[in-house]
Protein backbone atom coordinates (compact mmCIF):
# COMPACT_ATOMS: atom_id res chain seq x y z
CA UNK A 1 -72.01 -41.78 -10.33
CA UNK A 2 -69.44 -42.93 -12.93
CA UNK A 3 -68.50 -40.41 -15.37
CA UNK A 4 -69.37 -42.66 -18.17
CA UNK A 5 -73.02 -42.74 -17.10
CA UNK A 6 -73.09 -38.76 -16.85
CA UNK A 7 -72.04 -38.27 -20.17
CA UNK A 8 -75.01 -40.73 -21.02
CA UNK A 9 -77.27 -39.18 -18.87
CA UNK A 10 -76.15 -35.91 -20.63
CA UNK A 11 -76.63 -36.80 -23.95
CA UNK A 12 -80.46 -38.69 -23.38
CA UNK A 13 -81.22 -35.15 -22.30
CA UNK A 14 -79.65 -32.61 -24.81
CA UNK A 15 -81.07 -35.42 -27.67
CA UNK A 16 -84.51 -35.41 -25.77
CA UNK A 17 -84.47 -31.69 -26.20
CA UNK A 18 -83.67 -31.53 -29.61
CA UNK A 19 -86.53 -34.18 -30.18
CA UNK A 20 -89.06 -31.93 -28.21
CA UNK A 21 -87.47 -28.92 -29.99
CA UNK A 22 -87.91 -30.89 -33.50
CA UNK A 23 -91.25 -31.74 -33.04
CA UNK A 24 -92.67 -28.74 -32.24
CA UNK A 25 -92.75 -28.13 -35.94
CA UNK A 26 -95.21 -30.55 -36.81
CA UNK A 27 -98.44 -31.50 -35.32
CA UNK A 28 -99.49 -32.26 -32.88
CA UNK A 29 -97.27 -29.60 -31.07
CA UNK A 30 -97.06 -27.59 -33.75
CA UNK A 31 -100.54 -25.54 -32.91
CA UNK A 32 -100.38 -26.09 -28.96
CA UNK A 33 -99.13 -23.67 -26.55
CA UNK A 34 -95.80 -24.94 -26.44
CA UNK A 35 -95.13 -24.79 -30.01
CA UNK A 36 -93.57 -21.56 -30.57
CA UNK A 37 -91.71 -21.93 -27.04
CA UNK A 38 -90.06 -25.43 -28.36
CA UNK A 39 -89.19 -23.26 -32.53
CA UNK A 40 -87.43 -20.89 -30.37
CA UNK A 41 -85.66 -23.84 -28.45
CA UNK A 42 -84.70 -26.00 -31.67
CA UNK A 43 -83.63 -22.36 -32.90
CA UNK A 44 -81.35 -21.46 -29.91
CA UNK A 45 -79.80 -25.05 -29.62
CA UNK A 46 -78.73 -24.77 -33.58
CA UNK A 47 -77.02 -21.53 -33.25
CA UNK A 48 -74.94 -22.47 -29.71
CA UNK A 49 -74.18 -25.67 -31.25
CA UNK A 50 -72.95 -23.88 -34.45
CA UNK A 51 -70.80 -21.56 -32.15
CA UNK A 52 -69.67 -24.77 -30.17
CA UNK A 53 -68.69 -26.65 -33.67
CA UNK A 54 -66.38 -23.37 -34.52
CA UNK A 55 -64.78 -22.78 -30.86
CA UNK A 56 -64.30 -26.20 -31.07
CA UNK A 57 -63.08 -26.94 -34.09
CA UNK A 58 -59.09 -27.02 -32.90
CA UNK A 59 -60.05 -29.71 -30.26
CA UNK A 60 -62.35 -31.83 -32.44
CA UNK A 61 -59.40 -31.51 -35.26
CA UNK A 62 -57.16 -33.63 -33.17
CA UNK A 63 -59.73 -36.89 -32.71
CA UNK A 64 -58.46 -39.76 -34.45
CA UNK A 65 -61.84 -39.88 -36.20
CA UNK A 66 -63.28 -38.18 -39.21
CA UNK A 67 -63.89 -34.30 -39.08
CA UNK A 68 -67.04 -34.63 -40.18
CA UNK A 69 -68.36 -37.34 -37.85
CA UNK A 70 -67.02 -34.69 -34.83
CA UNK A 71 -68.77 -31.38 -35.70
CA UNK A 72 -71.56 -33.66 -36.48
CA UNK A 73 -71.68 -34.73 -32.88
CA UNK A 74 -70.52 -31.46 -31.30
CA UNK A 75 -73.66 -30.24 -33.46
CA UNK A 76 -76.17 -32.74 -31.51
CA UNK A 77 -74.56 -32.82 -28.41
CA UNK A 78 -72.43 -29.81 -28.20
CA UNK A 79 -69.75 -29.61 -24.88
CA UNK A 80 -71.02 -32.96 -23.87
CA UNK A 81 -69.01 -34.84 -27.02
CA UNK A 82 -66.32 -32.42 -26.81
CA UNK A 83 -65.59 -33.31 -23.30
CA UNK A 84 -65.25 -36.97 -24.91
CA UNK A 85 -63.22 -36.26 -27.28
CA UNK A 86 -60.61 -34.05 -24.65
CA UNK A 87 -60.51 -36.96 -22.70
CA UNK A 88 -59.83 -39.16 -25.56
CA UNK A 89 -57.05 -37.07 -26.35
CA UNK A 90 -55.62 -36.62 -23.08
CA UNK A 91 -55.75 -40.71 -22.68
CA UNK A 92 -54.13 -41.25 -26.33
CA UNK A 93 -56.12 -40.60 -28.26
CA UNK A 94 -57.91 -43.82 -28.90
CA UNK A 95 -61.83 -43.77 -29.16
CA UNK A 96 -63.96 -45.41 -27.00
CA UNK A 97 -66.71 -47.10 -27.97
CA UNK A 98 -69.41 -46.84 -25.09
CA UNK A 99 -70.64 -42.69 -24.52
């Protein structure tokens, strides 16, 4: 499997489990049995994402793109766009446009 289509695959399933996580705080998911399980979830994702955007924040400084843009991404997708942007960097820095 190309490494392009594993950071895909990646990022269909962290966004997939933010979407879960997201709408377990409305109905119909909000009153089921999973509902609390997928509050902790969206819960647990923001705060590791908030730590990634911060231990990250040196790397993600050095993308040729906006600041903003970055910890927005490392926010959704957490180590899955920093790995992008690392190998960005290491090739030279110019952004791809697929992943």
């Amino acid at each position: 499997m190309q490494q392009n289509s594993l950071i895909s695959i990646s990022k269909i399933l962290v966004g997939s489990t933010w979407l879960f996580a997201t709408a377990c705080f409305f109905a119909p998911l909000q009153t089921t049995e999973v509902g609390p399980f997928g509050r902790t979830l969206f819960w647990v994702l923001a705060a590791v994402h908030v730590v990634e955007c911060v231990a990250f924040l040196g790397i993600l400084r050095k993308s040729p793109r906006p600041l903003v843009g970055e910890l927005w991404q490392t926010f959704l997708f957490g180590i899955v766009h920093v790995s992008i942007v690392r190998k960005e960097i290491e090739e030279g820095g110019s952004p791809s446009s697929g992943a």
